[in-house]
N, C-alpha and C. Protein backbone atom coordinates (compact mmCIF):
# COMPACT_ATOMS: atom_id res chain seq x y z
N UNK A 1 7.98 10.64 4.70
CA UNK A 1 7.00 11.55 5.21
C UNK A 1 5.64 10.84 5.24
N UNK A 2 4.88 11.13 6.34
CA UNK A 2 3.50 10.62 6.19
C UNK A 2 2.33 11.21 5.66
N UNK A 3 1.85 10.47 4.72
CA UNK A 3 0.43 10.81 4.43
C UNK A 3 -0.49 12.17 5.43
N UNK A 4 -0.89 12.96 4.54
CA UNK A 4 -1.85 13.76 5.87
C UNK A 4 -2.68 13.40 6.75
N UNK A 5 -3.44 12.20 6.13
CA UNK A 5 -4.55 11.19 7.18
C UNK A 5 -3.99 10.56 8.62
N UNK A 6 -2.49 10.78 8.24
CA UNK A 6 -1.48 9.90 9.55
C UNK A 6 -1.26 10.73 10.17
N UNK A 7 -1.13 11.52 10.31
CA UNK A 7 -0.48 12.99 10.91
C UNK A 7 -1.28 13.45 12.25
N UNK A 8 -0.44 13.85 13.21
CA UNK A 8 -1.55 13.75 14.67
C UNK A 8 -0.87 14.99 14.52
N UNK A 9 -1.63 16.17 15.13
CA UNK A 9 -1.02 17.34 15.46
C UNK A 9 -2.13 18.14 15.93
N UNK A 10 -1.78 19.22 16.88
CA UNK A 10 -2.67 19.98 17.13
C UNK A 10 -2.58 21.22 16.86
N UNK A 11 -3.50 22.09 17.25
CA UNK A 11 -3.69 23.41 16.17
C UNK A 11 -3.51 24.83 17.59
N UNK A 12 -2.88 25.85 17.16
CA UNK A 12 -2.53 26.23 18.82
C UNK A 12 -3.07 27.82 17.51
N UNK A 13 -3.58 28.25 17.65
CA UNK A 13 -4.15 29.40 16.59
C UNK A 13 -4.41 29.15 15.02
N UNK A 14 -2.90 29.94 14.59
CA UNK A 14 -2.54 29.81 13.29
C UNK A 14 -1.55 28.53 13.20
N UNK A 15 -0.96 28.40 14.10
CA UNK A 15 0.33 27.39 14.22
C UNK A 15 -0.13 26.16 14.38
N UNK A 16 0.37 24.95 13.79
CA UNK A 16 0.30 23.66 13.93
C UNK A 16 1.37 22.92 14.52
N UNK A 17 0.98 22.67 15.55
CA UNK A 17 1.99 21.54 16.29
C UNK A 17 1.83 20.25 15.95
N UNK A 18 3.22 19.43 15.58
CA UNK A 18 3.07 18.07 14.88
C UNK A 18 3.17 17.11 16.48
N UNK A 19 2.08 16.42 16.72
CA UNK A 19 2.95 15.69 18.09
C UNK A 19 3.74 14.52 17.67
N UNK A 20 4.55 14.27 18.70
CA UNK A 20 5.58 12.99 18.08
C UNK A 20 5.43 12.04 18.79
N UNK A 21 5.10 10.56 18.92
CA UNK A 21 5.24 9.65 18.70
C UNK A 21 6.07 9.79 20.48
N UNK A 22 5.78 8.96 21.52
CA UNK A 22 6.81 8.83 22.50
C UNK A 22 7.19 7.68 22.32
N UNK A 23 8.63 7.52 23.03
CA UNK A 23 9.33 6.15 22.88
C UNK A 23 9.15 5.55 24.06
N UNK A 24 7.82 4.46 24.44
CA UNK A 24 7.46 3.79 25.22
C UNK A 24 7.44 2.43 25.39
N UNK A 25 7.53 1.42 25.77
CA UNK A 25 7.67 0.46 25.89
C UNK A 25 6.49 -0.51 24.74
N UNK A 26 5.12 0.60 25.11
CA UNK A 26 4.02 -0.06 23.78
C UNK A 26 3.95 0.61 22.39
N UNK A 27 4.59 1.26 22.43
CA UNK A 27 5.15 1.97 21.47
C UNK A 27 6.12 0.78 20.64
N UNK A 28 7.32 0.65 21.15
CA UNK A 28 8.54 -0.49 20.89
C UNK A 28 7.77 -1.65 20.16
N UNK A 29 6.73 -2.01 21.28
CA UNK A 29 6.23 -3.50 20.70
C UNK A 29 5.43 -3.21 19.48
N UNK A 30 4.54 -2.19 19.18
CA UNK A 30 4.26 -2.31 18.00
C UNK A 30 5.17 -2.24 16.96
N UNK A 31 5.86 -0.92 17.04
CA UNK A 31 7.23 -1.22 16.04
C UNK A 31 7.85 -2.04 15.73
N UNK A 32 8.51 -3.21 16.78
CA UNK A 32 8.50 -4.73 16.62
C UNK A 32 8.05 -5.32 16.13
N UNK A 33 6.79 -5.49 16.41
CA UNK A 33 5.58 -6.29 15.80
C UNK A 33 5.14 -6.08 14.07
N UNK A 34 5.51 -4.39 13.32
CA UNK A 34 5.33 -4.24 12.33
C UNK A 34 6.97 -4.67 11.94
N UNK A 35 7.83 -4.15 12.02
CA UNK A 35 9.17 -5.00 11.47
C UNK A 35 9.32 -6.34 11.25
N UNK A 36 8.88 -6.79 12.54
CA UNK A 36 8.34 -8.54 12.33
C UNK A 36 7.98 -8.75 10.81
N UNK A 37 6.40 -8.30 10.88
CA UNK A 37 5.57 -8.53 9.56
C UNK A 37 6.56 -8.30 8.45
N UNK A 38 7.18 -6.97 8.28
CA UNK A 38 7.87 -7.07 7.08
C UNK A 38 9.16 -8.17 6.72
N UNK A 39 9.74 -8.28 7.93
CA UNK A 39 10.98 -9.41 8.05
C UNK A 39 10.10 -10.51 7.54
N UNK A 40 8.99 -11.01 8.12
CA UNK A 40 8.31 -12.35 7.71
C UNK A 40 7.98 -12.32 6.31
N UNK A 41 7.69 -11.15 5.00
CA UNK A 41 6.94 -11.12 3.96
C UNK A 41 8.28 -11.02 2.92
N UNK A 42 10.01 -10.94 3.32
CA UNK A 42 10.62 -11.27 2.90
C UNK A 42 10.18 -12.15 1.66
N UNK A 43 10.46 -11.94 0.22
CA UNK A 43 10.11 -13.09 -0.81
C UNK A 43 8.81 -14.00 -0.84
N UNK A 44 8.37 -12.56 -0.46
CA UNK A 44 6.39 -12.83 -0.91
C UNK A 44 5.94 -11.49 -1.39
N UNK A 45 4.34 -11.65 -1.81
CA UNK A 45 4.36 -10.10 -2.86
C UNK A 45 3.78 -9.25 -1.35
N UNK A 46 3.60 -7.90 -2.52
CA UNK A 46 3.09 -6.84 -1.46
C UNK A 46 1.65 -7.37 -0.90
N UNK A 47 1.41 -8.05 -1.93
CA UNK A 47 -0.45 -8.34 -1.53
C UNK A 47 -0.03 -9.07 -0.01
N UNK A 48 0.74 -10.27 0.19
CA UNK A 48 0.50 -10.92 1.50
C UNK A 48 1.08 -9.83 2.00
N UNK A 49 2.14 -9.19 2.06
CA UNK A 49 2.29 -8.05 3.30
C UNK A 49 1.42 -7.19 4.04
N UNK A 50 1.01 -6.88 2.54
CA UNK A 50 -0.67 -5.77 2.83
C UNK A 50 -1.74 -6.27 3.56
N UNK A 51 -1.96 -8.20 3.40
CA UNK A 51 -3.01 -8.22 4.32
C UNK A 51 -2.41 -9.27 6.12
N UNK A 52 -0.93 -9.75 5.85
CA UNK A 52 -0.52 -9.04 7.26
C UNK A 52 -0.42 -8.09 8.02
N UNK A 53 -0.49 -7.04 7.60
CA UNK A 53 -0.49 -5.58 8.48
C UNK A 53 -1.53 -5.53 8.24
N UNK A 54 -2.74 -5.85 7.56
CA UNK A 54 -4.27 -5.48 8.01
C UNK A 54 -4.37 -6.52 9.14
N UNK A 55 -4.21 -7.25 9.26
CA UNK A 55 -4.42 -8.68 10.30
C UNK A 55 -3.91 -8.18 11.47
N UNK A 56 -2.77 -7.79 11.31
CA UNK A 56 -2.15 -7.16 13.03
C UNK A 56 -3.09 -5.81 13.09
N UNK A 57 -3.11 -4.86 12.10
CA UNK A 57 -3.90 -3.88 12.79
C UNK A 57 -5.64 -3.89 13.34
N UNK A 58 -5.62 -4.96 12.67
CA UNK A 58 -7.19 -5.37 13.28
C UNK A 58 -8.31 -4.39 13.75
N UNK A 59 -8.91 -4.06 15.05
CA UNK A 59 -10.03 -3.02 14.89
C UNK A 59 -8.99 -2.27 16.18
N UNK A 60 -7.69 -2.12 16.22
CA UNK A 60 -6.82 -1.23 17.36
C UNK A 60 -7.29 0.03 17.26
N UNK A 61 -7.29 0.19 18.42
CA UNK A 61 -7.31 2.43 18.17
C UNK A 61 -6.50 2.74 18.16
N UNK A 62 -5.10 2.25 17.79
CA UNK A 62 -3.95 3.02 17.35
C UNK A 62 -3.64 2.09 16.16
N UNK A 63 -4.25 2.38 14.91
CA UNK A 63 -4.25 1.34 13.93
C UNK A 63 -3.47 2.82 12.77
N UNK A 64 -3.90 4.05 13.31
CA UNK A 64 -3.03 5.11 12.69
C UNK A 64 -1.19 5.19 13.22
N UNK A 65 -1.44 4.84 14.35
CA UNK A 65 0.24 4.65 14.44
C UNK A 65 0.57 3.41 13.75
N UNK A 66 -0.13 2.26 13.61
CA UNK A 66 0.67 0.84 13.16
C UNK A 66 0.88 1.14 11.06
N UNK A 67 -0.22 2.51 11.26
CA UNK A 67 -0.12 2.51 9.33
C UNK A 67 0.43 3.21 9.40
N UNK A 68 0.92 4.28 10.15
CA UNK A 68 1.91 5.39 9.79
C UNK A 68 3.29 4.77 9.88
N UNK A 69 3.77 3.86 10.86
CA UNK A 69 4.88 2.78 10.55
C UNK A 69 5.29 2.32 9.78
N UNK A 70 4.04 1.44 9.56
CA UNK A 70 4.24 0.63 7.97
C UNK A 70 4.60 1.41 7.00
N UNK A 71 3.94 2.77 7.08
CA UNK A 71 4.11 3.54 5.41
C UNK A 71 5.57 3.89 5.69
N UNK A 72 6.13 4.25 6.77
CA UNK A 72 7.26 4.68 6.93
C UNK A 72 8.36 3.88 6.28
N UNK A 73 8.34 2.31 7.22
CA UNK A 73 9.30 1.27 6.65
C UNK A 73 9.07 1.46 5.14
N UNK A 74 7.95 1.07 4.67
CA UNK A 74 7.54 0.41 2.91
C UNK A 74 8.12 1.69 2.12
N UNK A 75 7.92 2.94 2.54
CA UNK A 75 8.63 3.99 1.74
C UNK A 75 9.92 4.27 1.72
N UNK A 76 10.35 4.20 3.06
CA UNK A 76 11.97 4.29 3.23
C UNK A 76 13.39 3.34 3.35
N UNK A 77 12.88 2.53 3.88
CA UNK A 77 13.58 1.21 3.89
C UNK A 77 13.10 -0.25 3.21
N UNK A 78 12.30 -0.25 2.40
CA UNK A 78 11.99 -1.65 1.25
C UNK A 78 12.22 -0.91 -0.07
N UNK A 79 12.86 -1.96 -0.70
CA UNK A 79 12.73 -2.13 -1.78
C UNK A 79 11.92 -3.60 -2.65
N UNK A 80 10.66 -3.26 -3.33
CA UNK A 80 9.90 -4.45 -3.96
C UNK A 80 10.23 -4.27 -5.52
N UNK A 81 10.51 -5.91 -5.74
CA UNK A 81 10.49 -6.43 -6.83
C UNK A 81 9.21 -6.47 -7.58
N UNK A 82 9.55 -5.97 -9.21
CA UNK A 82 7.96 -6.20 -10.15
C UNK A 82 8.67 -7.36 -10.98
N UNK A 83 7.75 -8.69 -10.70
CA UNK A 83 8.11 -9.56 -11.59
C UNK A 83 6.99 -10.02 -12.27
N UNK A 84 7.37 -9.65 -13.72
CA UNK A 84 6.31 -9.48 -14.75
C UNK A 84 7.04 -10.09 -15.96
N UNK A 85 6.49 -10.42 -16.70
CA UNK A 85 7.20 -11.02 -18.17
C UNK A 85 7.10 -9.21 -19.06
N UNK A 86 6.28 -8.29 -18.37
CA UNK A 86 5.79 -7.61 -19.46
C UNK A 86 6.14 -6.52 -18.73
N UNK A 87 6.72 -5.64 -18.82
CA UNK A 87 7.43 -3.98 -18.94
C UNK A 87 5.79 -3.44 -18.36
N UNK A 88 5.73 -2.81 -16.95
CA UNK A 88 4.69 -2.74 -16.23
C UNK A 88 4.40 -1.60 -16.91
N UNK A 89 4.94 0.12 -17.64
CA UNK A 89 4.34 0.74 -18.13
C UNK A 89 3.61 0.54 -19.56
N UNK A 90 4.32 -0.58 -20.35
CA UNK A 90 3.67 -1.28 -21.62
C UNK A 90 2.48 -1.58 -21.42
N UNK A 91 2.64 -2.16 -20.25
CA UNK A 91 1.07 -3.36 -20.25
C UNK A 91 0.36 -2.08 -19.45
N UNK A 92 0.36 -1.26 -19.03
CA UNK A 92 -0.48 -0.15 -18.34
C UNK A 92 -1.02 0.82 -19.64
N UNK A 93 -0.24 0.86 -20.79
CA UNK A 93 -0.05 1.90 -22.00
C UNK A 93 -1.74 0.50 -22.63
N UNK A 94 -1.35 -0.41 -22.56
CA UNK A 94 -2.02 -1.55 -23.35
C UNK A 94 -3.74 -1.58 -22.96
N UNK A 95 -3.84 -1.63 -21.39
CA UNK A 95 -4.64 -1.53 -20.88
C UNK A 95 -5.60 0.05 -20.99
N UNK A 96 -5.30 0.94 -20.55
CA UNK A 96 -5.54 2.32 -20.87
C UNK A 96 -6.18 2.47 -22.44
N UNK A 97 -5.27 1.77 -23.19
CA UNK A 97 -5.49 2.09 -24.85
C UNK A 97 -7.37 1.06 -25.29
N UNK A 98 -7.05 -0.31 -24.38
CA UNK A 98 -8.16 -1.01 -24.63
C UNK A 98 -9.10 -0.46 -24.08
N UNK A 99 -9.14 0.15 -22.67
CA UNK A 99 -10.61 0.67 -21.90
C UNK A 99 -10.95 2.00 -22.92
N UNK A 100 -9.89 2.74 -23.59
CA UNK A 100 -10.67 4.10 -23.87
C UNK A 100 -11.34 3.18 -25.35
N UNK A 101 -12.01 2.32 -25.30
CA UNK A 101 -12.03 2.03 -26.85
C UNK A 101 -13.82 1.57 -26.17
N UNK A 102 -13.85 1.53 -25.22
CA UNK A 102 -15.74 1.22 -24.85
C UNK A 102 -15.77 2.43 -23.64
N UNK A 103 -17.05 2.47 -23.37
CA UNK A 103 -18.08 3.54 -22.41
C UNK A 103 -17.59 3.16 -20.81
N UNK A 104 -17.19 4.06 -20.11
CA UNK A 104 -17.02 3.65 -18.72
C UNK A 104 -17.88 2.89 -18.11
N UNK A 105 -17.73 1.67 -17.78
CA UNK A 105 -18.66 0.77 -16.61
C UNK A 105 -18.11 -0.40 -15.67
N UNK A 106 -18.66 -0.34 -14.63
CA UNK A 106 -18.03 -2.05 -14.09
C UNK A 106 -18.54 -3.20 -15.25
N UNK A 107 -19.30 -3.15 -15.88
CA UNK A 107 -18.90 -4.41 -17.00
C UNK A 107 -18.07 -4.57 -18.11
N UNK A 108 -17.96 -3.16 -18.74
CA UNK A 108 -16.92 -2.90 -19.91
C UNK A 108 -16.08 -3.43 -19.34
N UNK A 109 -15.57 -2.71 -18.00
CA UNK A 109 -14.43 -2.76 -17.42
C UNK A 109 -14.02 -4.07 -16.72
N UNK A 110 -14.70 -5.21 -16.88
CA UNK A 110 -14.27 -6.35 -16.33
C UNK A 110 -14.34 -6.57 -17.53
N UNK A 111 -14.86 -6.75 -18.86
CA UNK A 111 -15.09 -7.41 -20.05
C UNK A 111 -13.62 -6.90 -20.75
N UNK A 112 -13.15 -5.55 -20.88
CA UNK A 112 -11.86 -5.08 -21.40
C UNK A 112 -10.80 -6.21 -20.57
N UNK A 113 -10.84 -6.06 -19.29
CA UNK A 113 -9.92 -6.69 -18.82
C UNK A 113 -9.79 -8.11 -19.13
N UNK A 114 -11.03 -8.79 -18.91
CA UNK A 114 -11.07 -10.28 -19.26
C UNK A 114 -10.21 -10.68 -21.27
N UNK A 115 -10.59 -9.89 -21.98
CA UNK A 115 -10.26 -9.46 -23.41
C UNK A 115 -8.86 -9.58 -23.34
N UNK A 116 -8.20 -8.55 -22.22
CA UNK A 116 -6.85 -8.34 -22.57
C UNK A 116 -5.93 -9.28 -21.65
N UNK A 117 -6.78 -10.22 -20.48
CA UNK A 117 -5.62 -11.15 -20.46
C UNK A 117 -6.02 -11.96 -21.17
N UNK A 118 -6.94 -12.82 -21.80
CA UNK A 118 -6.53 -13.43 -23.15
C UNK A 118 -5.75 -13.26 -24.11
N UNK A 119 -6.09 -12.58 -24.79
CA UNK A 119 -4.84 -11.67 -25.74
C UNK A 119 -3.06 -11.69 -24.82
N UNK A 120 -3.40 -11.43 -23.50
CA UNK A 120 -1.55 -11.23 -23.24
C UNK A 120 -1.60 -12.83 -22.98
N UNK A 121 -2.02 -13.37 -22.98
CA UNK A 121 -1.94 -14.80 -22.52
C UNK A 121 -1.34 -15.50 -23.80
N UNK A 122 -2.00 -15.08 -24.59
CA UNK A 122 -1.99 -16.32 -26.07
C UNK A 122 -0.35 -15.39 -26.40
N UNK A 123 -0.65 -14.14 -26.01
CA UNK A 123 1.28 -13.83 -26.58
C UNK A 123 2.24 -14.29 -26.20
């Protein structure tokens, strides 16, 4: 399902009409073109995927159909690997536990972080 921000539809009173997507020839090629990207990011992280599909969507005015795609594939058909030495809710439990221990700020908050990959480092 897509995000509400993706969602084209129009409003006919009370009723909402969802419009759909036609199956057009420029239609195809973007769909192509985003399958591409994901076929190509095969055994790379999400980060390079994420800023291939920013790269193809570039400043398009249909940059809401090329993200409503993407979210489609990445939600329904990928599955991504977390490769971590460290149990991703541990180290989230770890992190959480160190920030509530100083005052909310962008410096605490780079200084906690800097703190705690030292510490996971030397472990």
């Amino acid at each position: 399902m897509l995000p509400t921000d993706l969602l084209s539809y129009r409003q006919n009173g009370e009723t909402i009409i969802p419009l759909r997507l036609p199956i057009n020839q420029g239609n195809l090629a973007i769909a192509s073109e985003i399958i591409e990207q994901f076929t190509n990011c095969v055994n790379h992280s999400q980060g390079e995927l994420n800023r291939q599909l920013q790269d193809l969507e570039g400043d398009s005015p249909n940059y809401r159909i090329k993200r409503g795609l993407a979210h489609l594939l990445r939600s329904g058909f990928c599955t991504f690997e977390i490769i971590s030495p460290l149990d991703p809710e541990k180290l989230r439990e770890r992190v959480f536990s160190a920030a509530a221990k100083s005052i909310p700020s962008p410096y605490s908050t780079a200084q906690t972080l800097e703190e705690l990959s030292l510490k996971l480092t030397a472990e």
